[in-house]
PDB file of N, CA and C in Angstrom:
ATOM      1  N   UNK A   1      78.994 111.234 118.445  1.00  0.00           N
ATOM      2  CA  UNK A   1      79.556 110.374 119.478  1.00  0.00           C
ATOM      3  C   UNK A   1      78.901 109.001 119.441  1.00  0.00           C
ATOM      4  N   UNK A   2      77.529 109.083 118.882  1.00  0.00           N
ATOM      5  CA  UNK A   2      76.745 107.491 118.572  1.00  0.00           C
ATOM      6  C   UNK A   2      77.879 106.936 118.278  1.00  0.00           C
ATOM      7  N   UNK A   3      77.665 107.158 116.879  1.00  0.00           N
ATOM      8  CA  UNK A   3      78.911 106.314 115.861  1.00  0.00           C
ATOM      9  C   UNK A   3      80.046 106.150 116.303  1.00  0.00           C
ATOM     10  N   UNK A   4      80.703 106.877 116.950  1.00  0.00           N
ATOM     11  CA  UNK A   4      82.124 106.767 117.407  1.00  0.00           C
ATOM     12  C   UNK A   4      82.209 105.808 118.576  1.00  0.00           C
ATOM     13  N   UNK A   5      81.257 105.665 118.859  1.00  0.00           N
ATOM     14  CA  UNK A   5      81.080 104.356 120.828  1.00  0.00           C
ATOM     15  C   UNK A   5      80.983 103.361 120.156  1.00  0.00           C
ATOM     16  N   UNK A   6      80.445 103.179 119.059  1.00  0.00           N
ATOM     17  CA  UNK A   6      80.414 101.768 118.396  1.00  0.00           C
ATOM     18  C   UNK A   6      81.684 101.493 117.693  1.00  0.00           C
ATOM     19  N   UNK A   7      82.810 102.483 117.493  1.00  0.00           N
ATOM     20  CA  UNK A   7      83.845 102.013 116.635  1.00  0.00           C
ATOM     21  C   UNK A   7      84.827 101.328 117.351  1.00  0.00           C
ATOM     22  N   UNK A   8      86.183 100.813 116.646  1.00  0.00           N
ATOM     23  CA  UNK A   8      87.163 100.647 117.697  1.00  0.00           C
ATOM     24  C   UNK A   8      88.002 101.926 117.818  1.00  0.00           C
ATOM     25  N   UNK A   9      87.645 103.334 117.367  1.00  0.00           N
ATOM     26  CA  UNK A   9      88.121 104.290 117.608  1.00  0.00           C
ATOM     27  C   UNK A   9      88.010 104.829 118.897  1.00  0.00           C
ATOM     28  N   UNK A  10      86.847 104.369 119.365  1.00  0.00           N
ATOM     29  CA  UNK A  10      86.497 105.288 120.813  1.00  0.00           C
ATOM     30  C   UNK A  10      87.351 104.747 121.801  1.00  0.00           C
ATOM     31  N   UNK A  11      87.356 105.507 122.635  1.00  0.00           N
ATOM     32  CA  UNK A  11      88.136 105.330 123.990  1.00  0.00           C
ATOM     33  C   UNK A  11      87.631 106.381 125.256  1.00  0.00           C
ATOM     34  N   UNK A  12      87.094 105.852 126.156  1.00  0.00           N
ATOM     35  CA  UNK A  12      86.123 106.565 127.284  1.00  0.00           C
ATOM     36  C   UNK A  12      86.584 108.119 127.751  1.00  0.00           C
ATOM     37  N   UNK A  13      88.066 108.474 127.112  1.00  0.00           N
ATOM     38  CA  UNK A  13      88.387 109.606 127.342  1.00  0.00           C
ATOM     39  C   UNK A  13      87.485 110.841 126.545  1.00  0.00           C
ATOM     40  N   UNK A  14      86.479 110.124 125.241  1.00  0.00           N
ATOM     41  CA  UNK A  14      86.037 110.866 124.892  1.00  0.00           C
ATOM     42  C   UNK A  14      84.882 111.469 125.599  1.00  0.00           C
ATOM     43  N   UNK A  15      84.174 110.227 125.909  1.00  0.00           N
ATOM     44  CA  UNK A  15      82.622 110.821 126.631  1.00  0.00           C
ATOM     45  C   UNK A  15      83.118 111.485 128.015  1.00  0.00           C
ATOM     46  N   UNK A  16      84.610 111.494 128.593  1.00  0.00           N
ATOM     47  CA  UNK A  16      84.802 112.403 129.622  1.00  0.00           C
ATOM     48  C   UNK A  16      84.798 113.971 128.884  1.00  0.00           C
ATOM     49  N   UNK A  17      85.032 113.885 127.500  1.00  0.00           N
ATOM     50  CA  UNK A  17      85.486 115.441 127.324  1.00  0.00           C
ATOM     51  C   UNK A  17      84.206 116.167 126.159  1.00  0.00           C
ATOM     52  N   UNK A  18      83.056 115.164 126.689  1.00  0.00           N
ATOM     53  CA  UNK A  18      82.084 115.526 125.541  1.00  0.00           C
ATOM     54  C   UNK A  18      81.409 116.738 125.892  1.00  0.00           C
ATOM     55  N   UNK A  19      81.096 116.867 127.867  1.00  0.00           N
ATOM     56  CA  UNK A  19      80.451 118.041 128.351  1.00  0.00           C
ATOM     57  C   UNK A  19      81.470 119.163 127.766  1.00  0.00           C
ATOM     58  N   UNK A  20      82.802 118.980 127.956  1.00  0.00           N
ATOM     59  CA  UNK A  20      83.448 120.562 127.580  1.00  0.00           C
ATOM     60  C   UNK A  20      83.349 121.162 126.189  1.00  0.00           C
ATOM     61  N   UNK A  21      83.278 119.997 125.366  1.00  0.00           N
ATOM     62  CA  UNK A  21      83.076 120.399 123.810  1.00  0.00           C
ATOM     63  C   UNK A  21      82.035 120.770 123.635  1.00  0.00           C
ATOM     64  N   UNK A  22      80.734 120.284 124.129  1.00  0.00           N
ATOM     65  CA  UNK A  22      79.750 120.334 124.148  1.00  0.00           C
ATOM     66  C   UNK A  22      79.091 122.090 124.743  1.00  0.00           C
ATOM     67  N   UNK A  23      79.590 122.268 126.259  1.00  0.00           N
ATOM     68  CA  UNK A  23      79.328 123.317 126.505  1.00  0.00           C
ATOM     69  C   UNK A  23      80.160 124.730 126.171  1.00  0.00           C
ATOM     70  N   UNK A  24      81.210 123.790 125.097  1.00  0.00           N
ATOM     71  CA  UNK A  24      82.389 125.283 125.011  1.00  0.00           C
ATOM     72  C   UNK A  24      83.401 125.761 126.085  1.00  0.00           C
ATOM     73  N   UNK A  25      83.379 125.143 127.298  1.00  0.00           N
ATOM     74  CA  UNK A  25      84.091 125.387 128.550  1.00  0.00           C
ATOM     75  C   UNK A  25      85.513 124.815 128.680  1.00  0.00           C
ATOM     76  N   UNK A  26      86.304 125.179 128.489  1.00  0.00           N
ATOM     77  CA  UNK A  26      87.328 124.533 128.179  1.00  0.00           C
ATOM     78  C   UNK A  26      88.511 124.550 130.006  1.00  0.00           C
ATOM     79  N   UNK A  27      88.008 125.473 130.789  1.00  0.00           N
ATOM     80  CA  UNK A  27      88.573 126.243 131.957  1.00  0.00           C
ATOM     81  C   UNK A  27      89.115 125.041 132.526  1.00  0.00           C
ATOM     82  N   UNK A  28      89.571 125.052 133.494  1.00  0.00           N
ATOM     83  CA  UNK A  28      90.147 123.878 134.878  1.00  0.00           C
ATOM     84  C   UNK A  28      90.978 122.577 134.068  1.00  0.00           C
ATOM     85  N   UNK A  29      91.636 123.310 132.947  1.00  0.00           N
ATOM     86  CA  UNK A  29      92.286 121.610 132.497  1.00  0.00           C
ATOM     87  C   UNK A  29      92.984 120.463 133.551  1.00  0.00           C
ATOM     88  N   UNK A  30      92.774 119.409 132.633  1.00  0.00           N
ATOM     89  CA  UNK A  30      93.492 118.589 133.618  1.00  0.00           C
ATOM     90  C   UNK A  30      94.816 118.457 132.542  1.00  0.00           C
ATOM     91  N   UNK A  31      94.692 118.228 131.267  1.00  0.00           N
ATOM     92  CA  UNK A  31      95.773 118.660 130.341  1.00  0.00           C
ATOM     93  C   UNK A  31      95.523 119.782 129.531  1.00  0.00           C
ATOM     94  N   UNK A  32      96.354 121.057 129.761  1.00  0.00           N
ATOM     95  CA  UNK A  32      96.345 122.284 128.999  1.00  0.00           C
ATOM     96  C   UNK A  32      96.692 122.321 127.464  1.00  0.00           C
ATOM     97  N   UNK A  33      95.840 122.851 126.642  1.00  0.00           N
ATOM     98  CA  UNK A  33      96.675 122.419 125.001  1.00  0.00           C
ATOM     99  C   UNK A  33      97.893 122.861 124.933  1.00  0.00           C
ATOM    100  N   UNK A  34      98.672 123.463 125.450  1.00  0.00           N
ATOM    101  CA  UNK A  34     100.135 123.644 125.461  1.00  0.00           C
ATOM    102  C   UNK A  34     100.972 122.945 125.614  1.00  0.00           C
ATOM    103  N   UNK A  35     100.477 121.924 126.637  1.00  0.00           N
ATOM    104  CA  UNK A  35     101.439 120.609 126.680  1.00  0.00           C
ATOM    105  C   UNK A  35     101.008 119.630 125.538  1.00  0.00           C
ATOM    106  N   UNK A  36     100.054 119.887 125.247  1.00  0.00           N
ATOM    107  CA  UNK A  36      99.763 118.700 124.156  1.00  0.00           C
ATOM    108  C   UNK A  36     100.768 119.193 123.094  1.00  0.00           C
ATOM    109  N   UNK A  37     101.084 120.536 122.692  1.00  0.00           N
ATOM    110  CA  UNK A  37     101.549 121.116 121.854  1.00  0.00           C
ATOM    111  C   UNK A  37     103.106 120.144 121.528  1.00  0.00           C
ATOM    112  N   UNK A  38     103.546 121.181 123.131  1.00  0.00           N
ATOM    113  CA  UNK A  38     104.950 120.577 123.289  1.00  0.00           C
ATOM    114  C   UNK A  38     105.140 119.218 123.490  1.00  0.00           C
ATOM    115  N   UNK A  39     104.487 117.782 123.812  1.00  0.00           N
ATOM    116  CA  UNK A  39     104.478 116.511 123.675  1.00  0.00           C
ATOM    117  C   UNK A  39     104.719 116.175 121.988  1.00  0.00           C
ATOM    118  N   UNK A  40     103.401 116.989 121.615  1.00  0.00           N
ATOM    119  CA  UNK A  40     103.757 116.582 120.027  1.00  0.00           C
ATOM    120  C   UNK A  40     105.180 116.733 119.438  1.00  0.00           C
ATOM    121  N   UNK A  41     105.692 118.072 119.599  1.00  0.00           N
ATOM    122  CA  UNK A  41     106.652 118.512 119.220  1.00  0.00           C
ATOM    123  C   UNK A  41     107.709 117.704 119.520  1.00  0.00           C
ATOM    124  N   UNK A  42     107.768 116.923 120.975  1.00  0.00           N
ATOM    125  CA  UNK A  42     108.959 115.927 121.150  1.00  0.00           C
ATOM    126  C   UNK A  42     108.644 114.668 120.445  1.00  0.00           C
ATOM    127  N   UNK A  43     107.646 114.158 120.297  1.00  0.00           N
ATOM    128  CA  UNK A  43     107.074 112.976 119.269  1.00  0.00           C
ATOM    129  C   UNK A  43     107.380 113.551 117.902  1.00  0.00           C
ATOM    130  N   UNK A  44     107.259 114.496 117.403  1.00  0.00           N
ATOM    131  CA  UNK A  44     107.355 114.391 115.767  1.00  0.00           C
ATOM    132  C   UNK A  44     109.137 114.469 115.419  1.00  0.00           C
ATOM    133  N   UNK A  45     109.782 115.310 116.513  1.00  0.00           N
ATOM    134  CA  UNK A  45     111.264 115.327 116.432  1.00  0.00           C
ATOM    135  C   UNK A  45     112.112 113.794 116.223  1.00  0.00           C
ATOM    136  N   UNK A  46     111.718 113.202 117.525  1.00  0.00           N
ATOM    137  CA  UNK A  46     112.055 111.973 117.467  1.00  0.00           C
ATOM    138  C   UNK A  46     111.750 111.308 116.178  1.00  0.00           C
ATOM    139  N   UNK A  47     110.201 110.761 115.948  1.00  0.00           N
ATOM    140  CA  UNK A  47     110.098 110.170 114.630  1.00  0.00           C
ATOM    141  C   UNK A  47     111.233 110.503 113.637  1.00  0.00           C
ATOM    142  N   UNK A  48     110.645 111.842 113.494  1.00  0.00           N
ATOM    143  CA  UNK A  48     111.679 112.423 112.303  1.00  0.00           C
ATOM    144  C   UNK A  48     112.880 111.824 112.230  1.00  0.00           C
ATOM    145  N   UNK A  49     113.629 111.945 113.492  1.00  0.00           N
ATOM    146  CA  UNK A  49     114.974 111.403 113.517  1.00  0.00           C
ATOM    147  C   UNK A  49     115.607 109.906 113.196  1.00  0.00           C
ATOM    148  N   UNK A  50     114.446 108.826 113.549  1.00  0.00           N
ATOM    149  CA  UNK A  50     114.374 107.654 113.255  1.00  0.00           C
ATOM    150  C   UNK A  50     113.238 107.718 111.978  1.00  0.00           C
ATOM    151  N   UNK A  51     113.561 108.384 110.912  1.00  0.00           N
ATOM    152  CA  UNK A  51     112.835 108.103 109.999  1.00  0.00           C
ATOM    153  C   UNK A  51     110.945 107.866 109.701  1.00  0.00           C
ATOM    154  N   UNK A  52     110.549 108.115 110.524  1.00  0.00           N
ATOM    155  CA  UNK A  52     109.100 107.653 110.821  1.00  0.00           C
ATOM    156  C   UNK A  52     108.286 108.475 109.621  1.00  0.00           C
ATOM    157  N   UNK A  53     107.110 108.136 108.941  1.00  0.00           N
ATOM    158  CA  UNK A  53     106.000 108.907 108.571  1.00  0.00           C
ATOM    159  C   UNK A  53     105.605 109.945 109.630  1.00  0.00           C
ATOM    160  N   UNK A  54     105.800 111.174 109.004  1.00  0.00           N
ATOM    161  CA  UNK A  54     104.432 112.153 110.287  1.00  0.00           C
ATOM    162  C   UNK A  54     103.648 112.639 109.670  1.00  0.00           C
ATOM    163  N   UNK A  55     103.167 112.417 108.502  1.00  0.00           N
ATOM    164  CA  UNK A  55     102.448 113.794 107.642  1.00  0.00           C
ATOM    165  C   UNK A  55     101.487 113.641 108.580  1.00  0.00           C
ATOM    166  N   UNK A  56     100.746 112.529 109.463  1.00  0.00           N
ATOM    167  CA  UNK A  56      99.381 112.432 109.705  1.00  0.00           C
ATOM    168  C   UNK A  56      99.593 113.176 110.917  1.00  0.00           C
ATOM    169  N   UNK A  57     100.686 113.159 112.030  1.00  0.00           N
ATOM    170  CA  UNK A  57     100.660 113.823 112.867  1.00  0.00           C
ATOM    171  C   UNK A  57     100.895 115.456 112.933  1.00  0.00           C
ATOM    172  N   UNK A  58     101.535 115.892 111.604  1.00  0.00           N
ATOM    173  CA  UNK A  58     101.737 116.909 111.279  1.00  0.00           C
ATOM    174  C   UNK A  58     100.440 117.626 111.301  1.00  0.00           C
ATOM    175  N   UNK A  59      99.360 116.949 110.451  1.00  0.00           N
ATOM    176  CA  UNK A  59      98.340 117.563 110.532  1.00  0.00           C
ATOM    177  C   UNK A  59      97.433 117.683 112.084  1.00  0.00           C
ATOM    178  N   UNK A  60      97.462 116.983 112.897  1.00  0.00           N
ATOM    179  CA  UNK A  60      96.991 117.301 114.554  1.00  0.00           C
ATOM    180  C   UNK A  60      97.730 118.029 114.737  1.00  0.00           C
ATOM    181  N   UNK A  61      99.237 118.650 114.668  1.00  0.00           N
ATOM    182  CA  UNK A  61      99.793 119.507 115.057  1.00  0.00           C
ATOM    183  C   UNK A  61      99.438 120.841 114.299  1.00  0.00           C
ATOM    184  N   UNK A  62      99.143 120.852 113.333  1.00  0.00           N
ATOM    185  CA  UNK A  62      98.276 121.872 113.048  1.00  0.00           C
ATOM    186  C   UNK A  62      97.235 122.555 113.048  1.00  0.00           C
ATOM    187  N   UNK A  63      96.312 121.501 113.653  1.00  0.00           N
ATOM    188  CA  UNK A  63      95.421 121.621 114.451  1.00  0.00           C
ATOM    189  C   UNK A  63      95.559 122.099 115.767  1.00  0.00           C
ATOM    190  N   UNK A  64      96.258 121.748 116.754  1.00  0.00           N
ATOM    191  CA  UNK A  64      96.952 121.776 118.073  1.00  0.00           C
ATOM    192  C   UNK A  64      96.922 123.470 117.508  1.00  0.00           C
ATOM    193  N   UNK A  65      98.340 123.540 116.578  1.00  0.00           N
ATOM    194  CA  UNK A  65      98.594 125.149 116.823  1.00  0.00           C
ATOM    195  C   UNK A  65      97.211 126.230 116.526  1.00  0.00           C
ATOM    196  N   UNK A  66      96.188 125.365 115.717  1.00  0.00           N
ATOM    197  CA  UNK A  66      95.102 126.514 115.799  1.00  0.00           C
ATOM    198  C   UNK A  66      94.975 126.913 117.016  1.00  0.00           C
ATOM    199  N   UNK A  67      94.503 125.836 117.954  1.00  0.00           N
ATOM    200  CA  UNK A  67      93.511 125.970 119.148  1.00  0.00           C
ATOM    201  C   UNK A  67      94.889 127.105 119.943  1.00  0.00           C
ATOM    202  N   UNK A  68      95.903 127.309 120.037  1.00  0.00           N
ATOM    203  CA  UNK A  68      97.047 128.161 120.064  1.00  0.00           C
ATOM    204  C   UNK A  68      96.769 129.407 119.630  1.00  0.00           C
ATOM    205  N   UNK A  69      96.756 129.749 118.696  1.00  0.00           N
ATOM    206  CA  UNK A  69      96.578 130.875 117.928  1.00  0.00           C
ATOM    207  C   UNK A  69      94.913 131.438 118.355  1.00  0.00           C
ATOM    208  N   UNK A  70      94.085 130.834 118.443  1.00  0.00           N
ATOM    209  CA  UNK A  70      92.680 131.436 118.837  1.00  0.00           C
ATOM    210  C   UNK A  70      92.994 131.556 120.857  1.00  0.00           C
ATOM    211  N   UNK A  71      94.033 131.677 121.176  1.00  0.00           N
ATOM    212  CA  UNK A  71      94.047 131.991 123.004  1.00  0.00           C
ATOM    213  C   UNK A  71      93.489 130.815 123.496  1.00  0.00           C
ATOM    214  N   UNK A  72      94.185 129.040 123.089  1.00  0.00           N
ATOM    215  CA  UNK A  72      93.450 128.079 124.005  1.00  0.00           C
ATOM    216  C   UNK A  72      94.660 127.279 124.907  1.00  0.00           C
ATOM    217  N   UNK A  73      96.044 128.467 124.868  1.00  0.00           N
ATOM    218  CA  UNK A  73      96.878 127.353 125.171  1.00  0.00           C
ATOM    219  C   UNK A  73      97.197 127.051 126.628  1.00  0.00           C
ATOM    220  N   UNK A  74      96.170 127.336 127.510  1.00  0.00           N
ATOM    221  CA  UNK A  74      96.062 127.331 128.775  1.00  0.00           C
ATOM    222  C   UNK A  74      94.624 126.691 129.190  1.00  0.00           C
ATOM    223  N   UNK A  75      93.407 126.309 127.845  1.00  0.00           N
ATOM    224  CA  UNK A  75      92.843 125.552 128.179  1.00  0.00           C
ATOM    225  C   UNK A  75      93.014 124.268 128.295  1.00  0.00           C
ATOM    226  N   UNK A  76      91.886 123.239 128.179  1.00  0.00           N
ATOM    227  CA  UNK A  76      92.340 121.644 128.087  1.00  0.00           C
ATOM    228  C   UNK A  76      91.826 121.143 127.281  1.00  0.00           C
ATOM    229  N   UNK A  77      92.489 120.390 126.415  1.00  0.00           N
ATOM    230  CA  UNK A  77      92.933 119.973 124.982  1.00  0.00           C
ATOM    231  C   UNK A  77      91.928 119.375 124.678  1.00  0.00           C
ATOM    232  N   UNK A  78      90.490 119.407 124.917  1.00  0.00           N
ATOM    233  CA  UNK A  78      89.558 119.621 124.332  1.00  0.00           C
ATOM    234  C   UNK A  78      88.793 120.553 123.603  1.00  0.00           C
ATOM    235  N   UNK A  79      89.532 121.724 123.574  1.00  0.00           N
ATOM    236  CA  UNK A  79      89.142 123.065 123.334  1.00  0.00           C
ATOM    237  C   UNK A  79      89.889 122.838 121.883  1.00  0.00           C
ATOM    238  N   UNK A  80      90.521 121.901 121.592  1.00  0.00           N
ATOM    239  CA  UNK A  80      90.572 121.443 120.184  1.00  0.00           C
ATOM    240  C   UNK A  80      89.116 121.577 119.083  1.00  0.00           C
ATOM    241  N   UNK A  81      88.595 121.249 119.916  1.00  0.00           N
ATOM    242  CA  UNK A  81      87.016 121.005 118.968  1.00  0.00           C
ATOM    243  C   UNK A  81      86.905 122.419 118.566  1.00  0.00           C
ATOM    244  N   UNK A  82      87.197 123.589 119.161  1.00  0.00           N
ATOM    245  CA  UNK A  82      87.220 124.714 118.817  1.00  0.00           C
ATOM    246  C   UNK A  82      87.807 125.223 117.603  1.00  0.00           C
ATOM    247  N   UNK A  83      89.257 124.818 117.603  1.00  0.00           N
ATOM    248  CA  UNK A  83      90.148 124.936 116.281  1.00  0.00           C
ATOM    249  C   UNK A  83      89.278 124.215 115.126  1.00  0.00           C
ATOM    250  N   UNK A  84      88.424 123.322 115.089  1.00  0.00           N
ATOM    251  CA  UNK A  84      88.184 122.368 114.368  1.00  0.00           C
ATOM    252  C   UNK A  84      86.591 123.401 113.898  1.00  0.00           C
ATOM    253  N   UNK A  85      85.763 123.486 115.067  1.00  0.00           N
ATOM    254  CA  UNK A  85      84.425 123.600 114.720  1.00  0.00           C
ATOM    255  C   UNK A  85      84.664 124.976 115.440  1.00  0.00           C
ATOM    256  N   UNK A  86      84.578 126.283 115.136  1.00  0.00           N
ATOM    257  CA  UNK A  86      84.701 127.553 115.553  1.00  0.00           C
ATOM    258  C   UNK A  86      83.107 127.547 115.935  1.00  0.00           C
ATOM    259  N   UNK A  87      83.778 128.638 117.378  1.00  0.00           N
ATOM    260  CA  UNK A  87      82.081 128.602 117.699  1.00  0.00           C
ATOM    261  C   UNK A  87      81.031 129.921 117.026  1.00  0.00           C
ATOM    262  N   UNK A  88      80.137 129.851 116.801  1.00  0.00           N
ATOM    263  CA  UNK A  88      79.164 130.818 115.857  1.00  0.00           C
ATOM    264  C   UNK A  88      78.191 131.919 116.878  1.00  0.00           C
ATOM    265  N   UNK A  89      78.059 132.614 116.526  1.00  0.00           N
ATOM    266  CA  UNK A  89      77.445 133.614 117.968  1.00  0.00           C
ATOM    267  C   UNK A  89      76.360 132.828 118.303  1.00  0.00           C
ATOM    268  N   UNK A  90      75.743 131.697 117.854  1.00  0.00           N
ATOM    269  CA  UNK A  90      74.436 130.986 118.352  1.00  0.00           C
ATOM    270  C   UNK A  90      75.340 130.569 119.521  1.00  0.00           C
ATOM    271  N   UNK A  91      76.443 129.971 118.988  1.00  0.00           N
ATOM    272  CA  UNK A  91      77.459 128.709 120.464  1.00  0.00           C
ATOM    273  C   UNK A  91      77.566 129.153 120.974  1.00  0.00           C
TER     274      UNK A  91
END
């Protein structure tokens, strides 16, 4: 997260969602990964339809559907970090 506060990538939504990644707690969403799911899904349709590149979004959506497939689609879409970095019996 150093590196990332210094980029123009960051955006303060992250250091809101650093405790949940951080502690693994994904409970009380304020956005559930399910809607992130289905948002994507209306964003990549559209593109598609007007011609757009998605490979790059294709791949967050494949991501998205991990955190799906491991039981996160009722957490909040920080529980992404999960799909990404699985937690290890130490986490």
């Amino acid at each position: 997260m150093e590196i990332l506060r210094d980029s123009a990538l960051y955006a303060p939504t992250f250091d809101k969602k650093l405790s949940r990644m951080s502690d693994r707690n994904f409970d009380n969403p304020n956005f559930p990964t399910k809607h992130l799911l289905k948002d994507t899904d209306l964003f990549l349709a559209e593109a598609r339809a007007i011609g757009l590149e998605v490979a790059g979004l294709e791949g967050v959506r494949e991501i998205i559907s991990m955190a799906i497939d491991r039981a996160l689609s009722d957490a909040d879409y920080s529980a992404l970090f999960n799909a990404v970095n699985p937690p290890t019996e130490e986490s």
